[in-house]
N, C-alpha and C. Protein backbone atom coordinates (compact mmCIF):
# COMPACT_ATOMS: atom_id res chain seq x y z
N UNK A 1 27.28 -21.46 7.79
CA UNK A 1 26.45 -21.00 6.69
C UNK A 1 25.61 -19.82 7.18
N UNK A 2 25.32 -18.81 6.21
CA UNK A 2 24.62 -17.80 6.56
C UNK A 2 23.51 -17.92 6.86
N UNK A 3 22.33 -17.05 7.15
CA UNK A 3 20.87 -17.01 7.01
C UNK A 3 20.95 -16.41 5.73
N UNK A 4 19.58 -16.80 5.14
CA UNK A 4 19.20 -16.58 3.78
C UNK A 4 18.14 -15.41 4.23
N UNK A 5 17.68 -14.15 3.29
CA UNK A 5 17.13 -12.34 3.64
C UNK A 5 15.75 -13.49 4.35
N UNK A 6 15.31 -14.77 3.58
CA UNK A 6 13.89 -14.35 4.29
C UNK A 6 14.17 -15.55 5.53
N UNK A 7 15.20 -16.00 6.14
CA UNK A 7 15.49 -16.75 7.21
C UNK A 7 15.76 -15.25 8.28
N UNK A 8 16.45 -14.85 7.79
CA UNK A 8 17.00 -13.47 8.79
C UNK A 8 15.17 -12.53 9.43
N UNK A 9 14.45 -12.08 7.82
CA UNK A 9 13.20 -11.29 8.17
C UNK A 9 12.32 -11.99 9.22
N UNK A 10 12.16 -13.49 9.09
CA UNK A 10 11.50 -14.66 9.78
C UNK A 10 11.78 -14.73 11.56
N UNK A 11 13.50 -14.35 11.31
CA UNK A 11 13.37 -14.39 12.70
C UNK A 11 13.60 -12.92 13.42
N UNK A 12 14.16 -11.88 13.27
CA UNK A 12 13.69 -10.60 13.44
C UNK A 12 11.94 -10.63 13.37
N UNK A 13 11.24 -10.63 12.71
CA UNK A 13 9.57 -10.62 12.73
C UNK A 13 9.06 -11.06 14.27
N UNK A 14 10.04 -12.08 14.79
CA UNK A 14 9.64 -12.62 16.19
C UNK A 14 10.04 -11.58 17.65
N UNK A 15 10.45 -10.39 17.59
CA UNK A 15 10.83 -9.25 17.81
C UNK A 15 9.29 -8.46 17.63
N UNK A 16 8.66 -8.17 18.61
CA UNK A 16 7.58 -7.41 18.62
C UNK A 16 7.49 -5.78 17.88
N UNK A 17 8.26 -5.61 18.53
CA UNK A 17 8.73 -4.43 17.97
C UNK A 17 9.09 -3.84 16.77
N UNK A 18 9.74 -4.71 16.08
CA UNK A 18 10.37 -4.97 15.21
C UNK A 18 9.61 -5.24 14.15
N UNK A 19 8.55 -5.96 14.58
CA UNK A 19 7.47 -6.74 13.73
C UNK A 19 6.23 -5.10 13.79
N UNK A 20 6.16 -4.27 14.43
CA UNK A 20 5.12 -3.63 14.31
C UNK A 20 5.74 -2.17 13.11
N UNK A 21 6.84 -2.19 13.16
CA UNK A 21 7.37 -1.30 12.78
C UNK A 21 7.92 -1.73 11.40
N UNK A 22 8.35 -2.84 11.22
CA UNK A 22 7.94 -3.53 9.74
C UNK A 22 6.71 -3.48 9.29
N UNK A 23 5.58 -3.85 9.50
CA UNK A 23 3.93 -3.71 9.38
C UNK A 23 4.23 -2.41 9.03
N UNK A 24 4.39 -1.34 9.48
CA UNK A 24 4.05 -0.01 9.36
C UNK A 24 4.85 0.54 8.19
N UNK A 25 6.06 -0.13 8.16
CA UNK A 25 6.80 0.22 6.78
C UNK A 25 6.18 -0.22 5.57
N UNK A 26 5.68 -1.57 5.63
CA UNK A 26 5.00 -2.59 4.46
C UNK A 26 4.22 -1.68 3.93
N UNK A 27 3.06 -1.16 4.99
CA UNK A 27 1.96 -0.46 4.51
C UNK A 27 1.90 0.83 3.73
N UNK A 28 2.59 1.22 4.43
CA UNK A 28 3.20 2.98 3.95
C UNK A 28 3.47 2.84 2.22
N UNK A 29 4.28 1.84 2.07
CA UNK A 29 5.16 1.25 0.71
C UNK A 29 3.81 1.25 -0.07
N UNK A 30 2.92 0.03 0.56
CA UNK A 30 1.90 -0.43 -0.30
C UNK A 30 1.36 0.47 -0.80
N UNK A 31 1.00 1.08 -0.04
CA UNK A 31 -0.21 2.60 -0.23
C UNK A 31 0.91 3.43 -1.41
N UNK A 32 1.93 3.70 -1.26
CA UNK A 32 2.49 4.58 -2.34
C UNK A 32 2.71 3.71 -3.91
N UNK A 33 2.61 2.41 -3.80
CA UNK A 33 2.84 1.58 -4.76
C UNK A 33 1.33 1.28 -5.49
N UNK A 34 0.34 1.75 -4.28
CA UNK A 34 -0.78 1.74 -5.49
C UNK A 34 -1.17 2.96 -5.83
N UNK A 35 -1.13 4.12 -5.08
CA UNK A 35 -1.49 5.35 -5.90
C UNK A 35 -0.17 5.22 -6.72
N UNK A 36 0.71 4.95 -7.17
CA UNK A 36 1.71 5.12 -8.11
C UNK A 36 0.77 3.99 -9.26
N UNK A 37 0.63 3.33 -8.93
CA UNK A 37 0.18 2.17 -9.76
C UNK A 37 -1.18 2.73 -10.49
N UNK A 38 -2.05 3.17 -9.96
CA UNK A 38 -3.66 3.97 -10.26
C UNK A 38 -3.25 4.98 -11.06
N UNK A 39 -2.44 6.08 -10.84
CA UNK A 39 -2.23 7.03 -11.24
C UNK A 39 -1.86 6.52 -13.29
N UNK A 40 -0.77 5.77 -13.00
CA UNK A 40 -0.14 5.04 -14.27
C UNK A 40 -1.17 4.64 -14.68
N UNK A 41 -2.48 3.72 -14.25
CA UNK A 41 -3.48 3.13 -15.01
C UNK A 41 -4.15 3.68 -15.85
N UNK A 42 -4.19 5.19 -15.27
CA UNK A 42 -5.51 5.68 -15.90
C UNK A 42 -4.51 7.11 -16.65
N UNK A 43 -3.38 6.46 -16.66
CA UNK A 43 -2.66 7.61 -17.98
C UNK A 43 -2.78 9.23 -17.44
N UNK A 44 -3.17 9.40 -16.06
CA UNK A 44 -2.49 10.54 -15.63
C UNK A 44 -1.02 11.25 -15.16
N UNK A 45 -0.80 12.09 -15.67
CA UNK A 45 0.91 12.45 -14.42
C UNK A 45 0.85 13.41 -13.39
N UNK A 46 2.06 13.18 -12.95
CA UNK A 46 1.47 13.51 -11.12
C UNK A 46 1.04 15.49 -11.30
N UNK A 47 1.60 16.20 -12.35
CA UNK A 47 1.33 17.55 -12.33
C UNK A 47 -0.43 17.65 -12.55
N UNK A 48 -1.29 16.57 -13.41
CA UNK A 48 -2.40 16.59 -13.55
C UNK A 48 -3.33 16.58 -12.44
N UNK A 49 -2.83 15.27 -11.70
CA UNK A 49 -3.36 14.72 -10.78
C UNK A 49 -3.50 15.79 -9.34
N UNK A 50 -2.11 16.34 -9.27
CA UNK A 50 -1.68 17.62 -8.30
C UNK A 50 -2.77 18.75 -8.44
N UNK A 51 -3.24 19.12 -9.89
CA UNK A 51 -3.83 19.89 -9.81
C UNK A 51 -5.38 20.12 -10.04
N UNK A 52 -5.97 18.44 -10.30
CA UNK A 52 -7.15 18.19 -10.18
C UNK A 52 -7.82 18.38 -8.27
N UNK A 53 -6.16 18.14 -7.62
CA UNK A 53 -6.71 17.79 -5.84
C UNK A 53 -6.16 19.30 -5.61
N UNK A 54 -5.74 20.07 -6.17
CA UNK A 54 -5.57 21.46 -5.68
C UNK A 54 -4.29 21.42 -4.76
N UNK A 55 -3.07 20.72 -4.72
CA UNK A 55 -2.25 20.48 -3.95
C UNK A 55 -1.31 20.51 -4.75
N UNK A 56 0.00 20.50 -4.37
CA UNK A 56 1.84 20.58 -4.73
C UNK A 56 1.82 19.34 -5.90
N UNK A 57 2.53 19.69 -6.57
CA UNK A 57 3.00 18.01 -7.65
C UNK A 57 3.94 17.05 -6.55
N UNK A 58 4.86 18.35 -5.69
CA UNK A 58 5.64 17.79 -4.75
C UNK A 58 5.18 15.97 -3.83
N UNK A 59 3.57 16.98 -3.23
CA UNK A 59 3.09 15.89 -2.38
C UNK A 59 3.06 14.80 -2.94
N UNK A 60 2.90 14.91 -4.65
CA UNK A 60 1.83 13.55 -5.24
C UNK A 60 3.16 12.89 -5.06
N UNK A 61 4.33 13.50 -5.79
CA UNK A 61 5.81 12.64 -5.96
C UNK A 61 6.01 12.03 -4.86
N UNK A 62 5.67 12.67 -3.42
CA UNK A 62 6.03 12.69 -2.28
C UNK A 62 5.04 11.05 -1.92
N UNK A 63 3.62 11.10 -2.05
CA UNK A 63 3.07 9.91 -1.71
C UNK A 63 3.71 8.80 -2.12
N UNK A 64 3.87 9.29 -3.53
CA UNK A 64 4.17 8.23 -4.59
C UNK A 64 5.71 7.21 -4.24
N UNK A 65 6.61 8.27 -3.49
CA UNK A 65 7.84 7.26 -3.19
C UNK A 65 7.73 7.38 -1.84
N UNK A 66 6.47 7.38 -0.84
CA UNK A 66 6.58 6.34 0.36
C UNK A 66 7.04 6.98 1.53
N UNK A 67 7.30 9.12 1.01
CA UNK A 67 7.80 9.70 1.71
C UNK A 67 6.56 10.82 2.63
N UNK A 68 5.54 10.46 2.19
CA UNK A 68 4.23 11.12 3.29
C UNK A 68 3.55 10.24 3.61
N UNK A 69 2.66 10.58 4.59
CA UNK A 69 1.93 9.57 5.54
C UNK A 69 0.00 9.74 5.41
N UNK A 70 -0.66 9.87 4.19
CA UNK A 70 -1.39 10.32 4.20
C UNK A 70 -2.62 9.45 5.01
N UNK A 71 -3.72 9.98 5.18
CA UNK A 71 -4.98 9.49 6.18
C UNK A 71 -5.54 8.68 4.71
N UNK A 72 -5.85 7.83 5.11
CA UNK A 72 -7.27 6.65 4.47
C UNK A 72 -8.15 7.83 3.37
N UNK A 73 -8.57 9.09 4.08
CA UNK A 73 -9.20 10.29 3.34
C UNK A 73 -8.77 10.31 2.02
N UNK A 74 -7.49 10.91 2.47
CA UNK A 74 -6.56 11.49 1.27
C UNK A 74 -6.62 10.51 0.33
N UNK A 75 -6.08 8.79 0.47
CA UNK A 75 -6.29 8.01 -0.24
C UNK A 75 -7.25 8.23 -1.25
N UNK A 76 -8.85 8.22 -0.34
CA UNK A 76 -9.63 7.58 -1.01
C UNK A 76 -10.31 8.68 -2.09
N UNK A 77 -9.58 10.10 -1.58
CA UNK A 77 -10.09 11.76 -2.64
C UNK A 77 -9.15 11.02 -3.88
N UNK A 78 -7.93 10.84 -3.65
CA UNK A 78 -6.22 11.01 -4.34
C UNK A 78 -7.76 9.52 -5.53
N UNK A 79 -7.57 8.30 -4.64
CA UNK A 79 -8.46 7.30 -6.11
C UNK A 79 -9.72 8.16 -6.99
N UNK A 80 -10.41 8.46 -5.94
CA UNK A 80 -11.78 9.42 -6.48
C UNK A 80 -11.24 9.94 -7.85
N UNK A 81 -10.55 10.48 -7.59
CA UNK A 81 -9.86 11.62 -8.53
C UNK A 81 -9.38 10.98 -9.77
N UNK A 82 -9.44 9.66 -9.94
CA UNK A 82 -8.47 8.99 -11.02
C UNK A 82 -10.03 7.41 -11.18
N UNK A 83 -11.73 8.02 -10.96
CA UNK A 83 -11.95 7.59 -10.75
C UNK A 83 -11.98 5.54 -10.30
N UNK A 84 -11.40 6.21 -8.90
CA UNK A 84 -11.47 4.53 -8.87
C UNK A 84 -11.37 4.34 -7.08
N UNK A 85 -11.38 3.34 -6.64
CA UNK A 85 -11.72 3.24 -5.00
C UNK A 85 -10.38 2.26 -4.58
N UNK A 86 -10.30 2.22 -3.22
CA UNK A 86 -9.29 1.24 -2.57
C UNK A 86 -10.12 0.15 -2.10
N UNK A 87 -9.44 -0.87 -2.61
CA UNK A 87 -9.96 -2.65 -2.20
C UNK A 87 -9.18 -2.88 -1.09
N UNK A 88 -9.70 -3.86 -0.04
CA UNK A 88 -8.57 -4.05 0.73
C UNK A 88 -8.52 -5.49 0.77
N UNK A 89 -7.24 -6.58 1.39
CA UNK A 89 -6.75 -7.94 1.34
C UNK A 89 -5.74 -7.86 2.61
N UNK A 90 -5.35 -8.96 2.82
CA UNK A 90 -3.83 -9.01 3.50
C UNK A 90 -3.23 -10.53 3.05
N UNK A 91 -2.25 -10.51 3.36
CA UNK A 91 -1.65 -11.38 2.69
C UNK A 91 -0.43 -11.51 4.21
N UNK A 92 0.52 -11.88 4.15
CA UNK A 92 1.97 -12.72 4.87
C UNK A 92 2.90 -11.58 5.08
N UNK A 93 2.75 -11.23 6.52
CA UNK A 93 3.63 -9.90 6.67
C UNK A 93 4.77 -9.93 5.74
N UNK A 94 5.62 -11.18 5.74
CA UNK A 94 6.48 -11.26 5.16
C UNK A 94 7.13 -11.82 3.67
N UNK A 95 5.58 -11.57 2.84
CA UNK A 95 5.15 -12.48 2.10
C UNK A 95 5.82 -10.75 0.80
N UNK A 96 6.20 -11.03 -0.15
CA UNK A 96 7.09 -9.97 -1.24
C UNK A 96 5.72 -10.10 -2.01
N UNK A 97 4.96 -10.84 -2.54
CA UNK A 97 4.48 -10.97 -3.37
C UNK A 97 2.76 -9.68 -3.16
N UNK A 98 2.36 -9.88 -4.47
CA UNK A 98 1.50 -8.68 -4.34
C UNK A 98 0.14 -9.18 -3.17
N UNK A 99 -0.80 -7.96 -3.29
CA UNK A 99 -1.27 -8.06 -1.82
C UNK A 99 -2.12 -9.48 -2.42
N UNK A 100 -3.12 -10.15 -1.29
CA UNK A 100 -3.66 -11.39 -1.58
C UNK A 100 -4.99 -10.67 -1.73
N UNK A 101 -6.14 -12.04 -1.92
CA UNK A 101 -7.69 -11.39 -2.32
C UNK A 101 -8.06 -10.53 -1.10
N UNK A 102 -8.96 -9.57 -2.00
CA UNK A 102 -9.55 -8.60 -0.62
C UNK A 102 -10.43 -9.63 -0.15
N UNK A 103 -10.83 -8.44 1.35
CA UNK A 103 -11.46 -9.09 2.60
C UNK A 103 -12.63 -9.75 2.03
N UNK A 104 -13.33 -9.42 0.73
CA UNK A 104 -14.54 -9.23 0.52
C UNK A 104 -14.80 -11.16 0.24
N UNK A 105 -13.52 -10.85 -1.12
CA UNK A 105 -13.05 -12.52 -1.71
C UNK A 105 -12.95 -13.58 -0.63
N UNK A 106 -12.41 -13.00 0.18
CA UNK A 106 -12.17 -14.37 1.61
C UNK A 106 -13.46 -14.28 2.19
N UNK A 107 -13.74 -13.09 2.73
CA UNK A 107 -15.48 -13.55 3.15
C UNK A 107 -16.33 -14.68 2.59
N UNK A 108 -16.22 -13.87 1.11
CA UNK A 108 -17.32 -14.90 0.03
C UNK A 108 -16.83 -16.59 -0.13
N UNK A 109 -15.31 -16.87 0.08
CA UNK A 109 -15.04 -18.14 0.21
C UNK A 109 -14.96 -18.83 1.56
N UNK A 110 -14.95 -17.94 2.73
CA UNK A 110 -15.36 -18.62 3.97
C UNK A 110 -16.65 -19.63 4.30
N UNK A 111 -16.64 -20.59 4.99
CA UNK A 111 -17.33 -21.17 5.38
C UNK A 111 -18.74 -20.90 6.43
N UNK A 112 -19.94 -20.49 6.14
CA UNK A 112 -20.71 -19.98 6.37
C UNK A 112 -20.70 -20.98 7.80
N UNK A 113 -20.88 -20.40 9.16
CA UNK A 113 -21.50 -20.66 10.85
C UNK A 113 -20.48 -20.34 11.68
């Protein structure tokens, strides 16, 4: 019998390497899946958005499918711009589902000592 995709990801993940360079793919994705996602919220398109930040429509397309690497900065001008900010969470490297509560939510439900 075969491995099933998340028996196979489970044990590749145990691969250091492998596992840091997945992390780095996840993230990249995420980040283009929420400025894609923000952008859509607030009923802008990427030629608007391109030219509110003074930059290419190219780049925005370019963030947007996961193919630039922008700094935390850029992020947080690219939300500014569509007023709105980045939350952060983590959730199960290997977990498909959307990200889990931000840091803030787990703080506030942690156990205070």
């Amino acid at each position: 019998m075969s491995e099933s995709f998340e028996q196979d990801l489970q044990r590749r993940l145990q691969d250091v390497e492998f596992r840091q360079e997945f992390g780095a793919t996840r993230a990249k994705t995420d980040v283009a899946l929420t400025l894609y996602r923000a952008r859509r919220a607030t009923h802008t398109s990427q030629t608007q958005l391109a030219k509110s930040l003074k930059v290419w429509h190219s780049y925005i397309a370019k963030l947007e499918a996961g193919h630039a690497n922008p700094t935390l900065a850029t992020v947080g001008r690219i939300l500014a711009m569509l007023g709105l900010r980045l939350t952060t969470g983590f959730t199960d490297l290997a977990t498909e589902d959307e990200p889990g509560p931000t840091v803030q939510e787990q703080a506030d439900k942690a156990p205070l000592g």
